[in-house]
C-alpha atoms as a PDB file:
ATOM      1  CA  UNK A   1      -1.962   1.805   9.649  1.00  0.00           C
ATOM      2  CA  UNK A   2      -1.760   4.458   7.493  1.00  0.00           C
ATOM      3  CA  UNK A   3      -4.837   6.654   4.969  1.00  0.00           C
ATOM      4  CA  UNK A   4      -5.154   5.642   1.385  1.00  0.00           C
ATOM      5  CA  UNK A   5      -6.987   6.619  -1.409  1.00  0.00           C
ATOM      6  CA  UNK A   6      -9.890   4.644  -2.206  1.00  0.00           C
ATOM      7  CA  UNK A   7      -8.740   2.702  -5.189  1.00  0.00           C
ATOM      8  CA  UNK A   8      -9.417  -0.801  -6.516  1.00  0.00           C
ATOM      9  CA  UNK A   9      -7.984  -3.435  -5.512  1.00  0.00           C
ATOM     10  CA  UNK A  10      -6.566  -4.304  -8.585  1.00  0.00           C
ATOM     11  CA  UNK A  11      -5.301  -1.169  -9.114  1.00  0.00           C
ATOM     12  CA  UNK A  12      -3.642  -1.750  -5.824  1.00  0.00           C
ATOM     13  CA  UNK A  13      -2.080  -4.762  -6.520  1.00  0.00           C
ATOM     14  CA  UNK A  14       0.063  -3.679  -9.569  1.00  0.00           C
ATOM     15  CA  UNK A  15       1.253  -0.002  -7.926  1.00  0.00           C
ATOM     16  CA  UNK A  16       3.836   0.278  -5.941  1.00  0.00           C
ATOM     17  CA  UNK A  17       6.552   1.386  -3.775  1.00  0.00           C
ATOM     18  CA  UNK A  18       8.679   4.345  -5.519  1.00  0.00           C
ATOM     19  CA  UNK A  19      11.504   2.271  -5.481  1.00  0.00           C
ATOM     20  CA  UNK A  20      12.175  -1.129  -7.017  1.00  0.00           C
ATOM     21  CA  UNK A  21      15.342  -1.587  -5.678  1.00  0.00           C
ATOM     22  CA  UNK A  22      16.394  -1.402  -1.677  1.00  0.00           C
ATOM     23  CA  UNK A  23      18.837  -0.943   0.474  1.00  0.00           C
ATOM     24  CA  UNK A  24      20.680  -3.811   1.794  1.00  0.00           C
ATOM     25  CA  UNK A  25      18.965  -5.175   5.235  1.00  0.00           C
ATOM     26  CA  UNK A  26      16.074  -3.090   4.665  1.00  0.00           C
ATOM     27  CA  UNK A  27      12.301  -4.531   3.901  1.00  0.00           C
ATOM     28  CA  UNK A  28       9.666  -2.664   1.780  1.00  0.00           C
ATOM     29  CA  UNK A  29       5.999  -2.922   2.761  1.00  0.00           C
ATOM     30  CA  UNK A  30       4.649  -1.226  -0.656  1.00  0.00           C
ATOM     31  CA  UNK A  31       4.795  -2.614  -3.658  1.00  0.00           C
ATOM     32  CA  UNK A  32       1.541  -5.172  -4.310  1.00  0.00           C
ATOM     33  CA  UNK A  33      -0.251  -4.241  -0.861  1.00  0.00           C
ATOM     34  CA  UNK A  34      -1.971  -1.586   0.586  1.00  0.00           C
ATOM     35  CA  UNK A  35       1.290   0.209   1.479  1.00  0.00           C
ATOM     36  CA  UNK A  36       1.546   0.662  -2.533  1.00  0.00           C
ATOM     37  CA  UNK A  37       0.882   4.641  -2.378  1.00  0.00           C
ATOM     38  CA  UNK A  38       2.432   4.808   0.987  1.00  0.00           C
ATOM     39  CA  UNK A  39       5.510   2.158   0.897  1.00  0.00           C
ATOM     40  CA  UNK A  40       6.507   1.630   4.540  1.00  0.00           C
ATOM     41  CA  UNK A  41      10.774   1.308   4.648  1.00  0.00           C
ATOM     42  CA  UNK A  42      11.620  -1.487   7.856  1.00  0.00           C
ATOM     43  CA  UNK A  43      14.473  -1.712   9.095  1.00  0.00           C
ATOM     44  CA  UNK A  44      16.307  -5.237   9.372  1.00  0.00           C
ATOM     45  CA  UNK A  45      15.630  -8.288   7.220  1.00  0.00           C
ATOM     46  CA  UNK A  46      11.790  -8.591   7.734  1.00  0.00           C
ATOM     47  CA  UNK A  47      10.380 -12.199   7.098  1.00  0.00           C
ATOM     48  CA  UNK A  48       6.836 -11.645   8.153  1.00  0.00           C
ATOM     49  CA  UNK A  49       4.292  -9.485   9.318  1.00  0.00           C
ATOM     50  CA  UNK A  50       0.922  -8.799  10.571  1.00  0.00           C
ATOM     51  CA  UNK A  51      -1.012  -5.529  11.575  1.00  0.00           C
ATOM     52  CA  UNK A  52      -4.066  -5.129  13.250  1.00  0.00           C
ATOM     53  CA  UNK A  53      -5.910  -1.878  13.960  1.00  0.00           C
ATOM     54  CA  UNK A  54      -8.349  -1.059  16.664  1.00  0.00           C
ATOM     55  CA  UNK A  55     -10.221   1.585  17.539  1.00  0.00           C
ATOM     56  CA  UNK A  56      -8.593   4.038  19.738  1.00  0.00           C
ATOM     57  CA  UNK A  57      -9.364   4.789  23.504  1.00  0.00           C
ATOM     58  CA  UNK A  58      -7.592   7.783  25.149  1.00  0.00           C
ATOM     59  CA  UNK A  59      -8.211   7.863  29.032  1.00  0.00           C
ATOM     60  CA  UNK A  60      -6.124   9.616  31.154  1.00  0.00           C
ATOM     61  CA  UNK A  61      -3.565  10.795  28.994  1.00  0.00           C
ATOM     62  CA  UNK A  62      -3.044   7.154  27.702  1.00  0.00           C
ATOM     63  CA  UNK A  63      -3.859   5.664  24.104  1.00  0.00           C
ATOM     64  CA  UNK A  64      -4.717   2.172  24.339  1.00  0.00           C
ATOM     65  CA  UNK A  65      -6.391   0.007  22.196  1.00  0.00           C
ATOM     66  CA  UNK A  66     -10.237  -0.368  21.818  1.00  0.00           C
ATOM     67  CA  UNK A  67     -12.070  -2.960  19.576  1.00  0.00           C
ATOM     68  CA  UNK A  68     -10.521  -4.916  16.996  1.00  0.00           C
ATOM     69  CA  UNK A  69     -11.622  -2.919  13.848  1.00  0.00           C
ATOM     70  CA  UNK A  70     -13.149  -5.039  10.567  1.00  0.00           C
ATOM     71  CA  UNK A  71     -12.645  -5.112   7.406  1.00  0.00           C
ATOM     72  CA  UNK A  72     -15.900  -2.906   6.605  1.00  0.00           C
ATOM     73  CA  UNK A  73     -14.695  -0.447   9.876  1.00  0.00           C
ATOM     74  CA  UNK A  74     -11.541   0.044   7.940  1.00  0.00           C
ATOM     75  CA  UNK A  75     -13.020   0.847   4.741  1.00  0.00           C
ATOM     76  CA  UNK A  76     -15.326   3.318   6.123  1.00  0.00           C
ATOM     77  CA  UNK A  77     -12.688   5.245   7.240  1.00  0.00           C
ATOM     78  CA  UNK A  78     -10.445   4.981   4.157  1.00  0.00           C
ATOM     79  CA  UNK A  79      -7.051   3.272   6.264  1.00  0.00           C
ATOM     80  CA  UNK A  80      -4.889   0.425   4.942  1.00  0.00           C
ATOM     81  CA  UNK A  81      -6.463  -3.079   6.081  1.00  0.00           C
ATOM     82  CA  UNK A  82      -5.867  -5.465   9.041  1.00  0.00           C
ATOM     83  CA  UNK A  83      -3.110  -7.631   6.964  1.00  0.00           C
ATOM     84  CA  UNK A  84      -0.028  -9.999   6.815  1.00  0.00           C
ATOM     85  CA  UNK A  85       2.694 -10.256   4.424  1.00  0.00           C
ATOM     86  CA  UNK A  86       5.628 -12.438   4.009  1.00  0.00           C
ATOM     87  CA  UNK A  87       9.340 -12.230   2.240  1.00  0.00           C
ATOM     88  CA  UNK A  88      12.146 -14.418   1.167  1.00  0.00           C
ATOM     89  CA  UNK A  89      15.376 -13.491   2.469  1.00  0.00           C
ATOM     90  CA  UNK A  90      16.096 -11.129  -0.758  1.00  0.00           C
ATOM     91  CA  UNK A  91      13.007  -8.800   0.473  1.00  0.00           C
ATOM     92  CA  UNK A  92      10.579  -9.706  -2.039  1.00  0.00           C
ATOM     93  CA  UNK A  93       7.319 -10.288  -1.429  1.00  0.00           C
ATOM     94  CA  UNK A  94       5.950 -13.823  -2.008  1.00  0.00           C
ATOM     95  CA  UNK A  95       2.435 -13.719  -0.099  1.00  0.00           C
ATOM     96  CA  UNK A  96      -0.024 -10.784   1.537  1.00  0.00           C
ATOM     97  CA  UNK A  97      -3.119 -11.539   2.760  1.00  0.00           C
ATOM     98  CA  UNK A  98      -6.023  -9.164   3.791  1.00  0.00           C
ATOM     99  CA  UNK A  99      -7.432  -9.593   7.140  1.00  0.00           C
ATOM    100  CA  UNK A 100     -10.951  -9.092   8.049  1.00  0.00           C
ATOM    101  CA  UNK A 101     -10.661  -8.805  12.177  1.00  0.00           C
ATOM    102  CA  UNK A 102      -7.943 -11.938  11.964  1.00  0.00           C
ATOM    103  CA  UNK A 103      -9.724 -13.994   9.415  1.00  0.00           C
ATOM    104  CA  UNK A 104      -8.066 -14.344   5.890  1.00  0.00           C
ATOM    105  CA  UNK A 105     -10.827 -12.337   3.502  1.00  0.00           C
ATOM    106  CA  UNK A 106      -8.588 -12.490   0.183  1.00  0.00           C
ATOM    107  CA  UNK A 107      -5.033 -12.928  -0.482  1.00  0.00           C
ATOM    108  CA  UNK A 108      -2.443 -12.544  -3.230  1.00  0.00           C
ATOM    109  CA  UNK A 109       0.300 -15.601  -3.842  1.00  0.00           C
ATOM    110  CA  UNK A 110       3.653 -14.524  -5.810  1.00  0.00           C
ATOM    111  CA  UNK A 111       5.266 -16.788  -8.321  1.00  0.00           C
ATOM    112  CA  UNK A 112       8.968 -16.024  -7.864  1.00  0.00           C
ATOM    113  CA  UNK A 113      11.185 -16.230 -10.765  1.00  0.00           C
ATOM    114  CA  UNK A 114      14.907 -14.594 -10.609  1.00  0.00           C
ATOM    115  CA  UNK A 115      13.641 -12.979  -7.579  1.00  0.00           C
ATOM    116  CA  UNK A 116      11.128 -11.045  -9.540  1.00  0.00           C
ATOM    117  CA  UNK A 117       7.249 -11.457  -9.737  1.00  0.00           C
ATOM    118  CA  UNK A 118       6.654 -13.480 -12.676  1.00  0.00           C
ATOM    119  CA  UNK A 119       2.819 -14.084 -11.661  1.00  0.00           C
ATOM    120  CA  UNK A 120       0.811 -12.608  -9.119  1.00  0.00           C
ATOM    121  CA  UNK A 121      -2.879 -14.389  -8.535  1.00  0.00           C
ATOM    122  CA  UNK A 122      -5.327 -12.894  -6.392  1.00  0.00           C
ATOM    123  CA  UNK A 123      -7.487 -15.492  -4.531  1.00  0.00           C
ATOM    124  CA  UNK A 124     -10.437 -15.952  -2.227  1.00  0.00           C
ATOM    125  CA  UNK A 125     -10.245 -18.780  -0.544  1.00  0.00           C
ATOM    126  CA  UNK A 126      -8.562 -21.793  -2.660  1.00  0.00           C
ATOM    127  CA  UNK A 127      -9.747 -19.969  -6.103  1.00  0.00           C
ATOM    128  CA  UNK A 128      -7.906 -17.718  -8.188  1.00  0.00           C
ATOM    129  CA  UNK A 129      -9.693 -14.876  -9.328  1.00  0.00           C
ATOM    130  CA  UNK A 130      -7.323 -12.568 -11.449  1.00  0.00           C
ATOM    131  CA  UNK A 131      -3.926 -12.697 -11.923  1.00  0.00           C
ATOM    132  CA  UNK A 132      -1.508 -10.892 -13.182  1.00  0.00           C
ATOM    133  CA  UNK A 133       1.598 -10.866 -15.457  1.00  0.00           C
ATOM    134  CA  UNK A 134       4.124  -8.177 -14.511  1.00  0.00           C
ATOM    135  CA  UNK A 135       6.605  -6.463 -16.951  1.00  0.00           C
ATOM    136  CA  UNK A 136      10.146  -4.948 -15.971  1.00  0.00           C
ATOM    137  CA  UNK A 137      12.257  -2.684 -18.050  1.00  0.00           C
ATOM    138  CA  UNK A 138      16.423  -3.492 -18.513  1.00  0.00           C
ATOM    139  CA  UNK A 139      17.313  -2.190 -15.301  1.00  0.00           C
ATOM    140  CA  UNK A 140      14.700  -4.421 -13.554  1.00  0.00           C
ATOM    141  CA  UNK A 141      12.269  -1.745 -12.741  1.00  0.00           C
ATOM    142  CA  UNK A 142       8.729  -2.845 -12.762  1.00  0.00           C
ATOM    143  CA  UNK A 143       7.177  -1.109 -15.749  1.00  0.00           C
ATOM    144  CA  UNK A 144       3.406  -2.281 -15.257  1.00  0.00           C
ATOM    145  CA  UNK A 145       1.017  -5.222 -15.785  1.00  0.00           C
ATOM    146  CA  UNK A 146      -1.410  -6.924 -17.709  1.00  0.00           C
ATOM    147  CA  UNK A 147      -4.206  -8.808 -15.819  1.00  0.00           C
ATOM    148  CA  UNK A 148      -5.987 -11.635 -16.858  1.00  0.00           C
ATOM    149  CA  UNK A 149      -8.992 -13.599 -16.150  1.00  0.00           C
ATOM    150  CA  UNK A 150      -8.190 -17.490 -15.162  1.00  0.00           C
ATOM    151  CA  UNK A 151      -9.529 -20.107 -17.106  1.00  0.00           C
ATOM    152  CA  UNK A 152     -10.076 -18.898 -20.256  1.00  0.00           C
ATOM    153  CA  UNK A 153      -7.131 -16.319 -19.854  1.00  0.00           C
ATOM    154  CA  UNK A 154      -8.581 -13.292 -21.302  1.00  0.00           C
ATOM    155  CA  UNK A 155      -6.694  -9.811 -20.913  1.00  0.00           C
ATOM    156  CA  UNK A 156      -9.078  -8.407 -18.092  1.00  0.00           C
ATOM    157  CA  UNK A 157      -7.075  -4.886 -18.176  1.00  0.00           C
ATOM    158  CA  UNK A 158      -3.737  -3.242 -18.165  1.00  0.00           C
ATOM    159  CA  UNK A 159      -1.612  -0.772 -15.860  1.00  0.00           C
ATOM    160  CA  UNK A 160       1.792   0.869 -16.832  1.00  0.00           C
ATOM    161  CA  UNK A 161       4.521   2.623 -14.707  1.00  0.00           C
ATOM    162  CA  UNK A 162       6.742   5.512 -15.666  1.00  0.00           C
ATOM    163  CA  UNK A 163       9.689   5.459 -13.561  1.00  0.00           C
ATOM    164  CA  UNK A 164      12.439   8.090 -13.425  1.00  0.00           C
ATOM    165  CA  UNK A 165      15.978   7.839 -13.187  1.00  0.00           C
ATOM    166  CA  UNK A 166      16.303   6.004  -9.567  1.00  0.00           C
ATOM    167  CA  UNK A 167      13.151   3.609 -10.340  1.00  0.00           C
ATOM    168  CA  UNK A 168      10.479   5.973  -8.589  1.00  0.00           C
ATOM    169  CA  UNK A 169       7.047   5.912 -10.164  1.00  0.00           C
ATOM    170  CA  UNK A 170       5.939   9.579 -11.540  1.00  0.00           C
ATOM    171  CA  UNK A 171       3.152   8.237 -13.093  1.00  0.00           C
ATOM    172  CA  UNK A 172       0.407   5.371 -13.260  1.00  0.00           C
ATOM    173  CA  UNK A 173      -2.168   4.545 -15.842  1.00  0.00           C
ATOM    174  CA  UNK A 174      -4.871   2.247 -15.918  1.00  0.00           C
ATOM    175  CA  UNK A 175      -6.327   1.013 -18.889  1.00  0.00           C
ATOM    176  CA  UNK A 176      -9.496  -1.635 -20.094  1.00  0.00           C
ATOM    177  CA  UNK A 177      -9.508  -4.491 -22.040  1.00  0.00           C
ATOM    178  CA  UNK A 178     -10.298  -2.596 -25.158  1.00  0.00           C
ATOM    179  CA  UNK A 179      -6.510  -0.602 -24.263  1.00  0.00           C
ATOM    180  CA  UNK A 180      -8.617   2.901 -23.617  1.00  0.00           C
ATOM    181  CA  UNK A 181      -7.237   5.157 -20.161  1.00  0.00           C
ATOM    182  CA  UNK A 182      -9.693   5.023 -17.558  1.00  0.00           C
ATOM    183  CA  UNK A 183      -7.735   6.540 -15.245  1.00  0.00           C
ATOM    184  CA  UNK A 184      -4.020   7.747 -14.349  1.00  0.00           C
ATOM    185  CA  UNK A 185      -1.759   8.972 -11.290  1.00  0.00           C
ATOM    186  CA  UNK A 186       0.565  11.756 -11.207  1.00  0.00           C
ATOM    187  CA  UNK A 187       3.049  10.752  -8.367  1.00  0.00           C
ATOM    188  CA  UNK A 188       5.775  13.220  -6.546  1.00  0.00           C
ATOM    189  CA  UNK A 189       8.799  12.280  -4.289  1.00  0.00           C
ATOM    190  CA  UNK A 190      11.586  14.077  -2.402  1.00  0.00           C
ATOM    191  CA  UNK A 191      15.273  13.244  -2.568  1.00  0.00           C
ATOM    192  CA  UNK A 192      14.831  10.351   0.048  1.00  0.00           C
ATOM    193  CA  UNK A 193      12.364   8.652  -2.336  1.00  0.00           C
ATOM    194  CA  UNK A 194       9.362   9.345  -0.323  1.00  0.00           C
ATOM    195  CA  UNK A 195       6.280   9.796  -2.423  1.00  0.00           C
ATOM    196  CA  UNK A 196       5.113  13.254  -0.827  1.00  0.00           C
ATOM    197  CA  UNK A 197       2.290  13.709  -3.292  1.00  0.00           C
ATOM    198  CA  UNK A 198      -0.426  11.792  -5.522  1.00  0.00           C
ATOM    199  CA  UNK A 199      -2.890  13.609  -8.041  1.00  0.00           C
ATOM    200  CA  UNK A 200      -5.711  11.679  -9.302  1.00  0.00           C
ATOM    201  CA  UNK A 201      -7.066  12.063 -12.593  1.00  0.00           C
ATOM    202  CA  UNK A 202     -10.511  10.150 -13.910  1.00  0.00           C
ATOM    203  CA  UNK A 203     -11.087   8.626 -17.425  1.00  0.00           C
ATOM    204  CA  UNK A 204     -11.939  12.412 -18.847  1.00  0.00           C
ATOM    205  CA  UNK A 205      -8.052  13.615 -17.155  1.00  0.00           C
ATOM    206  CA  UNK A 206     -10.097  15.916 -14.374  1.00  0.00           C
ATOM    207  CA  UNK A 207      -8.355  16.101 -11.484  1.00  0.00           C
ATOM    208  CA  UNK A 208     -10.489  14.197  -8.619  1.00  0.00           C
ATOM    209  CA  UNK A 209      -8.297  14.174  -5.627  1.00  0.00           C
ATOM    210  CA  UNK A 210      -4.572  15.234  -4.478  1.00  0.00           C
ATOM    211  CA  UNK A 211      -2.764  13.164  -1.361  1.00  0.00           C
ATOM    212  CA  UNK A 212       0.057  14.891   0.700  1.00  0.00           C
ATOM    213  CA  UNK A 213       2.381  12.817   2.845  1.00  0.00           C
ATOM    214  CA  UNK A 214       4.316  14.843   5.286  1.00  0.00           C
ATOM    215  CA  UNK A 215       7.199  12.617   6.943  1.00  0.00           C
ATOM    216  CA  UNK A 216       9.663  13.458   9.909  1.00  0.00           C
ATOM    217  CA  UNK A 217      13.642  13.359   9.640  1.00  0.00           C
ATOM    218  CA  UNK A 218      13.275   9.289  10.241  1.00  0.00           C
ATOM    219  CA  UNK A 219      10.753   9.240   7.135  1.00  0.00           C
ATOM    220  CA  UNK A 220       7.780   7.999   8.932  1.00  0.00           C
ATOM    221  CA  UNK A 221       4.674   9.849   7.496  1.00  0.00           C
ATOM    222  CA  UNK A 222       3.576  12.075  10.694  1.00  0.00           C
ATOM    223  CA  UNK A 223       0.975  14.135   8.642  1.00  0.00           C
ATOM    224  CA  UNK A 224      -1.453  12.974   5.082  1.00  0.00           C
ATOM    225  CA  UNK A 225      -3.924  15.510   3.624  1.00  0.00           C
ATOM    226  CA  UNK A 226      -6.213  14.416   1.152  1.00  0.00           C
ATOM    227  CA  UNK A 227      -8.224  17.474  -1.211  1.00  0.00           C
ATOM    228  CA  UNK A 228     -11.055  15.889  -2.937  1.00  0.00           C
ATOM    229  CA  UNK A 229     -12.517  18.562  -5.796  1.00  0.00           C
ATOM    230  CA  UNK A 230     -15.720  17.364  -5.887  1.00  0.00           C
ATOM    231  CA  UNK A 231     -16.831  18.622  -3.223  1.00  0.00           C
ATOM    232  CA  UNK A 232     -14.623  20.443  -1.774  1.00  0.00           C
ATOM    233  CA  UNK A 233     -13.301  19.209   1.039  1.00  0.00           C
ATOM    234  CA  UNK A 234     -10.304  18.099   2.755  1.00  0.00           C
ATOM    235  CA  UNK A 235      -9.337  14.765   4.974  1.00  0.00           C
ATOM    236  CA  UNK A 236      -6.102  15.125   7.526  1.00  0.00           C
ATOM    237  CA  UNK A 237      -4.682  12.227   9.459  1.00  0.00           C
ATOM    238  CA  UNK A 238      -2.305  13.051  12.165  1.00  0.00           C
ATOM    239  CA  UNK A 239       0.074  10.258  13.018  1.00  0.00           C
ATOM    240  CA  UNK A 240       2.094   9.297  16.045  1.00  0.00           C
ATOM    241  CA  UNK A 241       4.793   6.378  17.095  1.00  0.00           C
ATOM    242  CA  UNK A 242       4.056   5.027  20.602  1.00  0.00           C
ATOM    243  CA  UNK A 243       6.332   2.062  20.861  1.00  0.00           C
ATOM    244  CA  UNK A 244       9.213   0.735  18.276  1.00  0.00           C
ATOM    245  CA  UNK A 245      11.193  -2.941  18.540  1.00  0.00           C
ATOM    246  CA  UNK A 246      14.733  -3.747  18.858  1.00  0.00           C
ATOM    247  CA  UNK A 247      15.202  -2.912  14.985  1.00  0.00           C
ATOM    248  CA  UNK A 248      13.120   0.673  15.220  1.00  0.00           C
ATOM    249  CA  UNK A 249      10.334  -0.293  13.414  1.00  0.00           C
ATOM    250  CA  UNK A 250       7.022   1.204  14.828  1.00  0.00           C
ATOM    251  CA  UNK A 251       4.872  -1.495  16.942  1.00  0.00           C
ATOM    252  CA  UNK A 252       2.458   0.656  18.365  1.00  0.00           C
ATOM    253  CA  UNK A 253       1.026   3.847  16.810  1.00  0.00           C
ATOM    254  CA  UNK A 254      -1.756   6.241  16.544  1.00  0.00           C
ATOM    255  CA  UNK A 255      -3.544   8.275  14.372  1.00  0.00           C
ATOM    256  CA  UNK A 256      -5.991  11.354  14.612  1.00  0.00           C
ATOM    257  CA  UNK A 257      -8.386  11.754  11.867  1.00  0.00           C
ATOM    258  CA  UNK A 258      -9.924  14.993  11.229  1.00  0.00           C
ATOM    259  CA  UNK A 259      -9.343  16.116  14.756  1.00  0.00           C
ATOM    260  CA  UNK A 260     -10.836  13.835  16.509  1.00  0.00           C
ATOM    261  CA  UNK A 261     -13.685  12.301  14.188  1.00  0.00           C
ATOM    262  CA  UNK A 262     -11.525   8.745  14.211  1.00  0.00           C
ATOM    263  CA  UNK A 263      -9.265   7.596  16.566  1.00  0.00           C
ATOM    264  CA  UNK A 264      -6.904   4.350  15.581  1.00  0.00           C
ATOM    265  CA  UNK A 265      -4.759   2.377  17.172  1.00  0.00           C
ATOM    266  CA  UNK A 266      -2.344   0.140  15.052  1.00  0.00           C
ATOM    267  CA  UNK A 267      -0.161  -2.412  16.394  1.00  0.00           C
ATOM    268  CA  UNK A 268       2.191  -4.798  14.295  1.00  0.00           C
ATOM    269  CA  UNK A 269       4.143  -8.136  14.800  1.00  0.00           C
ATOM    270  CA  UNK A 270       7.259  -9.076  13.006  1.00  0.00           C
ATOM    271  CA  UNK A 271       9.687 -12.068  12.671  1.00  0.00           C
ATOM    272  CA  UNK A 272      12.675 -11.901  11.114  1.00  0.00           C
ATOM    273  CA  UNK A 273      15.410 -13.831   9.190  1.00  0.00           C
END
């Protein structure tokens, strides 16, 4: 569970992490999920998994989970979704589904080809909604996306990348179906690849909103402030790890929002290969 900006989903689905390629034994959580501003680094050869947030409940010193939060609960708040995703044994991503409570509300289904994304459809239910087409540069860095509408196949809008030298994103554009910038992200990270900040810019180039990630020596965010401009204000999420697995990735974990005005309590599942 972590804060994100309030983007589309479609937007969402084409970002990603800030880089393309991983470490061996290591699973992203970033790229084409809500993770995409935020990518999540696990540890171990991750096949699947699922996170579910609750509201918190502190009581005598303890954190322990409250309610199961919804879909609507999470959105409210502005935190990534209840959710599951699923990998092939190479790390990439090849389904992630959106959970409202535990019930599959919409999910996206990955066409694999040379263990790239060659087609990415977004569904509800059994029915395809949008898809996408993804494009990669010569080093096989993800370079953006055009979507499409199904049936008739009609070029619905388009997103492109800028990536630097190690395949981290510095910058994300949206465009419509007439090709005209409706929006774009500036995108910052430090030497470990961590995207510490995010500056969003509307169709005019304003600046709306700027996202800091704070992370500890392990790189798990700890600390995200978000500055909106308009108004003025500001939105802080404290985080902290209550429980990890055999492979140190986080299983149980909190998170304080605006001191005290939310209270979460995420816990995860995972199998691996």
């Amino acid at each position: 569970m972590k804060a994100k900006i309030l983007l589309s989903l479609i937007i969402l689905a084409i970002i990603g992490s800030c880089t393309q390629k991983k470490p061996a034994e290591t699973t992203v959580l970033g790229m084409m999920t809500d993770y995409a501003l935020i990518p999540n680094r696990l540890n171990g050869k991750v096949k699947e998994i699922k996170e579910l947030n609750y509201w918190a409940i502190e009581k005598d010193g303890k954190i322990t989970k409250g309610e199961l939060m919804s879909k609507i609960d999470l959105d409210s708040v502005g935190s990534t979704k209840n959710l599951k995703a699923y990998f092939n044994e190479q790390g990439v991503l090849t389904r992630y589904e959106v959970l409202d409570k535990e019930d599959i509300f919409q999910s996206s289904v990955f066409t694999i080809e040379n263990n790239k994304w060659a087609r990415v459809e977004n569904k509800y239910g059994d029915s395809t909604v949008y898809y996408l087409i993804p494009q990669y540069d010569n080093s096989g860095y993800l370079t953006g996306a055009t979507g499409y509408r199904p049936i008739v196949d009609t070029i619905v809008n388009k997103y492109v990348l800028t990536n630097d030298v190690k395949g981290s994103f510095t910058k994300i554009e949206s465009f419509n179906s007439k090709g005209q910038r409706t929006s774009h992200q500036d995108c910052s990270v430090d030497e470990k690849g961590n995207v510490i900040e995010v500056k969003f810019y509307n169709r005019a180039d304003s600046l709306t909103q700027t996202m800091k990630n704070i992370y500890n020596e392990d790189g798990s965010i700890i600390r995200q402030e978000t500055l909106i401009e308009k108004p003025k204000s500001t939105i802080i999420w404290d985080y902290k790890d209550l429980k990890f697995d055999s492979h140190s990735n986080w299983i149980e974990t909190y998170a304080n929002i605006d001191n005290g005005k939310y209270k979460i309590f995420a816990e995860r599942t995972y199998l691996y290969y």
